[in-house]
C-alpha atoms as a PDB file:
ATOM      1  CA  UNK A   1     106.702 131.863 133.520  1.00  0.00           C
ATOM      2  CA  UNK A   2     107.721 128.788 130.951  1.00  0.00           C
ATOM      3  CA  UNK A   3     110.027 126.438 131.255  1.00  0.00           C
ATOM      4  CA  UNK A   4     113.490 127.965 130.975  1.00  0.00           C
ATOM      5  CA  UNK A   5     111.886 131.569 132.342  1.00  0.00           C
ATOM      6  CA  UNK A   6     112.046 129.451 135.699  1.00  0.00           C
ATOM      7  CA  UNK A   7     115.475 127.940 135.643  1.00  0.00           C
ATOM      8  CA  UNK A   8     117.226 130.871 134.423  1.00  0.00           C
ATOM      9  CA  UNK A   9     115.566 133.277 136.802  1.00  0.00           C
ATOM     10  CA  UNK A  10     114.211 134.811 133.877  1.00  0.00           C
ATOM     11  CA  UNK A  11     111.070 137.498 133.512  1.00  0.00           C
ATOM     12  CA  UNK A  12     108.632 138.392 130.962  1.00  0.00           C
ATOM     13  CA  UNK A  13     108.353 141.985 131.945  1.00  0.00           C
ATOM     14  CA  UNK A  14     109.160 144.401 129.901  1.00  0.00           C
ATOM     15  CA  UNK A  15     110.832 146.651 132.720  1.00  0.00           C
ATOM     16  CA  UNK A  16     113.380 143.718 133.718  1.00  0.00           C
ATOM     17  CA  UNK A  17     116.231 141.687 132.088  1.00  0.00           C
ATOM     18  CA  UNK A  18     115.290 138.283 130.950  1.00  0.00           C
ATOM     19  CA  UNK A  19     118.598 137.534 132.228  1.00  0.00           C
ATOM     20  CA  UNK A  20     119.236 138.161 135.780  1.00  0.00           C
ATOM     21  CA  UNK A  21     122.767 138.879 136.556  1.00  0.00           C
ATOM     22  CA  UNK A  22     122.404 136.565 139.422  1.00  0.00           C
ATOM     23  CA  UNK A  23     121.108 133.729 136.660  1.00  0.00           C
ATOM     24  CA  UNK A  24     124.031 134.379 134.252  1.00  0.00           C
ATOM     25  CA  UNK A  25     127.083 134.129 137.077  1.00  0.00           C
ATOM     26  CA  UNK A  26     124.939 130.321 138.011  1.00  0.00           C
ATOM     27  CA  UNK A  27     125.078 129.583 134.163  1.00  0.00           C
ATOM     28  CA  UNK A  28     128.489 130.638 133.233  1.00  0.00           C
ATOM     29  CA  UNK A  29     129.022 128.460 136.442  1.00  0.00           C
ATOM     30  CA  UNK A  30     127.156 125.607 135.270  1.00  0.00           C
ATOM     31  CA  UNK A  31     128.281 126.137 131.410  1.00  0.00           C
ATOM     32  CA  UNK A  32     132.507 126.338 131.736  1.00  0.00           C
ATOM     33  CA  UNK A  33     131.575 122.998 134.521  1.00  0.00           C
ATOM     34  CA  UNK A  34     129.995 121.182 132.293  1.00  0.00           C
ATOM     35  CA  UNK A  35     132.384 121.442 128.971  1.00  0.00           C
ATOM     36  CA  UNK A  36     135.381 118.858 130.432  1.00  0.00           C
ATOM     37  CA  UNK A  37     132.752 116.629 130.757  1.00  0.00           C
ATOM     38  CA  UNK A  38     131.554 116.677 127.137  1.00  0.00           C
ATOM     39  CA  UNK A  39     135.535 117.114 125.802  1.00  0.00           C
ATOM     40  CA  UNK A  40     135.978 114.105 128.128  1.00  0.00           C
ATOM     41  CA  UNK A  41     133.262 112.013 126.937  1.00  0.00           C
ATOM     42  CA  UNK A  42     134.717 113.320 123.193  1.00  0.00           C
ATOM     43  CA  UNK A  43     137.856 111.766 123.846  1.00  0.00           C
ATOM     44  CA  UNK A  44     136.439 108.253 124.380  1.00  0.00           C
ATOM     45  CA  UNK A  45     135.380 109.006 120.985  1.00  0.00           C
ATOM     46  CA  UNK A  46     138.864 109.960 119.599  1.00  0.00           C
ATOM     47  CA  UNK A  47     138.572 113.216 119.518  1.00  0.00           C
ATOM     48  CA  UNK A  48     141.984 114.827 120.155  1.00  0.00           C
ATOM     49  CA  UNK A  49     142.923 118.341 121.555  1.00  0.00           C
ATOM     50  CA  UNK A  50     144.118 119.024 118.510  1.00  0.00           C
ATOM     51  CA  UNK A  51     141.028 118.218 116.222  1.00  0.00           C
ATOM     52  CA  UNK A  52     139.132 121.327 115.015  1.00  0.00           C
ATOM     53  CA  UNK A  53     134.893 120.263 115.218  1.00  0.00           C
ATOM     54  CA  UNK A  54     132.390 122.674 114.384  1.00  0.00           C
ATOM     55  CA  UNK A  55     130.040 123.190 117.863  1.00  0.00           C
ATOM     56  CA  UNK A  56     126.113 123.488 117.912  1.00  0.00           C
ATOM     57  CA  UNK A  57     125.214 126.368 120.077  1.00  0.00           C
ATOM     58  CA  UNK A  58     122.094 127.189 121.693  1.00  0.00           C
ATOM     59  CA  UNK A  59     120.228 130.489 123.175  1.00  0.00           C
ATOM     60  CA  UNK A  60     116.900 131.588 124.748  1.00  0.00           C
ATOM     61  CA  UNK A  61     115.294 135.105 125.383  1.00  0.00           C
ATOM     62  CA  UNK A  62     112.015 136.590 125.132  1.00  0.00           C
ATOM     63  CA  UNK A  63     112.233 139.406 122.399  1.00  0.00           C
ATOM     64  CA  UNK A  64     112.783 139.532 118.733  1.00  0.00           C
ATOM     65  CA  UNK A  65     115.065 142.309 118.821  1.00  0.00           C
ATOM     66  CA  UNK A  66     117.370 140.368 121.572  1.00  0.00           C
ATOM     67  CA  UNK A  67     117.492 137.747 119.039  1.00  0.00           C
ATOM     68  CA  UNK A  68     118.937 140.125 116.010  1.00  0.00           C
ATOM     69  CA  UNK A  69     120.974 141.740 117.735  1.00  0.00           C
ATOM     70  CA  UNK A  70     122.414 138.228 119.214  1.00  0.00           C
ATOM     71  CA  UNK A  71     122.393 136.772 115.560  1.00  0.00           C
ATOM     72  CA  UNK A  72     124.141 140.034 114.335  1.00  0.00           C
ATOM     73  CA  UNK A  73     126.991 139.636 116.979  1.00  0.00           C
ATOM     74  CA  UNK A  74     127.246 135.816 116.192  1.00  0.00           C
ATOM     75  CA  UNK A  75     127.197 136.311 112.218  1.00  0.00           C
ATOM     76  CA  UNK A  76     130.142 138.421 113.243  1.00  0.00           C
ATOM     77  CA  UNK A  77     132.254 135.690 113.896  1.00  0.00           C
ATOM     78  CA  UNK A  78     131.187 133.558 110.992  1.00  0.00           C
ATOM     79  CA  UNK A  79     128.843 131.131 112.574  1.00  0.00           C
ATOM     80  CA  UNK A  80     126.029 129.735 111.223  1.00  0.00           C
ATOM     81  CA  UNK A  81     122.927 131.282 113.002  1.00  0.00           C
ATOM     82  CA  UNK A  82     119.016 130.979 113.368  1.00  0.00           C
ATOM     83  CA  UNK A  83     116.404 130.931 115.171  1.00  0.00           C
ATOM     84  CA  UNK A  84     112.136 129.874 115.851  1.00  0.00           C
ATOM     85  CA  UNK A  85     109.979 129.709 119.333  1.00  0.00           C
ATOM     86  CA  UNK A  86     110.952 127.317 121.494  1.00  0.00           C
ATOM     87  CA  UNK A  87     109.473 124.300 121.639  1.00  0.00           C
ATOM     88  CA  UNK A  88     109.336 124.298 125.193  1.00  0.00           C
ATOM     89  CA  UNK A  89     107.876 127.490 125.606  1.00  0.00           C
ATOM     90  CA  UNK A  90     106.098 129.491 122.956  1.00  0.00           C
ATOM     91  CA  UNK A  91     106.593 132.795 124.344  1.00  0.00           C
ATOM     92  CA  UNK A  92     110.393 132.024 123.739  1.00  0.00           C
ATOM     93  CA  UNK A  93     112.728 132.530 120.890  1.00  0.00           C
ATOM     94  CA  UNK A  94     115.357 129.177 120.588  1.00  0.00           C
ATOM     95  CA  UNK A  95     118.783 130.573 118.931  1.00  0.00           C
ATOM     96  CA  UNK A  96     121.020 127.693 117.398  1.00  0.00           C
ATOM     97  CA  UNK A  97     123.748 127.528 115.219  1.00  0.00           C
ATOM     98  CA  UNK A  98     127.054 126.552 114.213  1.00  0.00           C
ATOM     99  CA  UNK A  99     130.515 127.790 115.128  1.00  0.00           C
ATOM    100  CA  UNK A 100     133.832 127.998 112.706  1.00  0.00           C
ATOM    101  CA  UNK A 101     135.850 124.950 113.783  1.00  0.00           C
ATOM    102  CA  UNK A 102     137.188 125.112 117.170  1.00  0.00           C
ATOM    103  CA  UNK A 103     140.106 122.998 118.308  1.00  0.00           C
ATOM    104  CA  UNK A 104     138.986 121.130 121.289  1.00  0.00           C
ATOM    105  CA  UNK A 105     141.948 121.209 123.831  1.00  0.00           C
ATOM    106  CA  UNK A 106     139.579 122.368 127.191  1.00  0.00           C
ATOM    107  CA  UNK A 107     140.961 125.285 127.853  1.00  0.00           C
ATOM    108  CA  UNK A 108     139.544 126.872 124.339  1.00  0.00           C
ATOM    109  CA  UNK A 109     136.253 125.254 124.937  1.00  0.00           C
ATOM    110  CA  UNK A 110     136.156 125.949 128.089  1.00  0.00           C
ATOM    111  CA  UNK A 111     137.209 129.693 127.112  1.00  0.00           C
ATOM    112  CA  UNK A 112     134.883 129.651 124.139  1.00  0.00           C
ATOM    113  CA  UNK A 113     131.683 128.788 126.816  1.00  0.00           C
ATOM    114  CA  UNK A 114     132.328 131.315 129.206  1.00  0.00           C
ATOM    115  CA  UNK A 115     132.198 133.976 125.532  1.00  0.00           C
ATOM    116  CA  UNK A 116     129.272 132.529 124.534  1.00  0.00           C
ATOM    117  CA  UNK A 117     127.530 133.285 127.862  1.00  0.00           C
ATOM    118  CA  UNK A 118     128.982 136.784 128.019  1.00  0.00           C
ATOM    119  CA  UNK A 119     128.125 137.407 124.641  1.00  0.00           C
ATOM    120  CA  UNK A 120     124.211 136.486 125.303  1.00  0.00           C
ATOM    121  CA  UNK A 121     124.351 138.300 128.528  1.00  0.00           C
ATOM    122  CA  UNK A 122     125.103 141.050 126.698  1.00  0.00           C
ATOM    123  CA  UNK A 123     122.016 140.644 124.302  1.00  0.00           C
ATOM    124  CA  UNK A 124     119.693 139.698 126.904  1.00  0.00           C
ATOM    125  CA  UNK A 125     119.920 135.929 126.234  1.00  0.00           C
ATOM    126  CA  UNK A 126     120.901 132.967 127.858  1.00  0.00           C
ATOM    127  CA  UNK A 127     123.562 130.334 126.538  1.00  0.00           C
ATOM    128  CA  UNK A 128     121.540 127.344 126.689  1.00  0.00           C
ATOM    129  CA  UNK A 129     125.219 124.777 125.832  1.00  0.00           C
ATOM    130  CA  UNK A 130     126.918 123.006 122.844  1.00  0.00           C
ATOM    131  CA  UNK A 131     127.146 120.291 121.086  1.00  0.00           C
ATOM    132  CA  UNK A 132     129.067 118.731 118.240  1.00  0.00           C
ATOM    133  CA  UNK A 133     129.679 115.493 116.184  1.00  0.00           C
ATOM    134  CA  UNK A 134     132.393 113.378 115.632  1.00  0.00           C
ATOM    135  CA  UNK A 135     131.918 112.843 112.179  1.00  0.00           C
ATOM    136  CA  UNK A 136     132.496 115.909 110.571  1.00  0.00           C
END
């Protein structure tokens, strides 16, 4: 099991989830926790709850087919999507992109997390975070 098999709970066989449900309730947990923090540490950086900023988004699973589908339901929305193997872990597939522009008052990022980690759930992935830059 690689790297992120063993945090998320995650298995490489091919009669189980990736994703337990058990390791996607922790996530979600951990995700929607951790997003004041980062619109916090934005703010020291002038970043308003009414600026719009594009986010960096990242996802892991183990299957190609988890991975189009994912990218299919993200293209959906108009981001920005692709994806390689991980570089932590070569059996894994590393989904990133970029969202539309997002206004970053907490509650919509914080609402926008917990969809991201419902919508790879639902594929068999796990939301991995966000990120953004100021200077956009």
């Amino acid at each position: 099991m690689g790297f992120f098999a063993s945090i998320f709970g995650c298995s490489r066989n091919s009669n189980r989830r990736y994703v337990s449900e058990a390791a996607f309730r922790e996530n979600l947990s951990k995700q929607t926790a951790m997003s004041p923090q980062t619109i916090a540490a934005l703010r020291k950086h002038g970043v308003s709850s009414s600026t719009a900023l594009r986010l960096d988004f990242f996802f892991y699973t183990d299957a190609e087919l988890k991975t189009q589908q994912l990218a299919r339901s993200l293209r959906a929305l108009k981001y920005e999507v692709e994806s390689k193997p991980s570089a932590h872990d070569a059996r894994l597939i590393e989904i990133t992109g970029r969202t539309t522009p997002i206004r970053m008052s907490e509650n919509e990022v914080i609402s926008w997390t917990g969809e991201m980690c419902e919508l790879g759930y639902k594929h068999d992935c796990t939301f991995d975070g966000w990120g953004t830059s100021t200077s956009q």
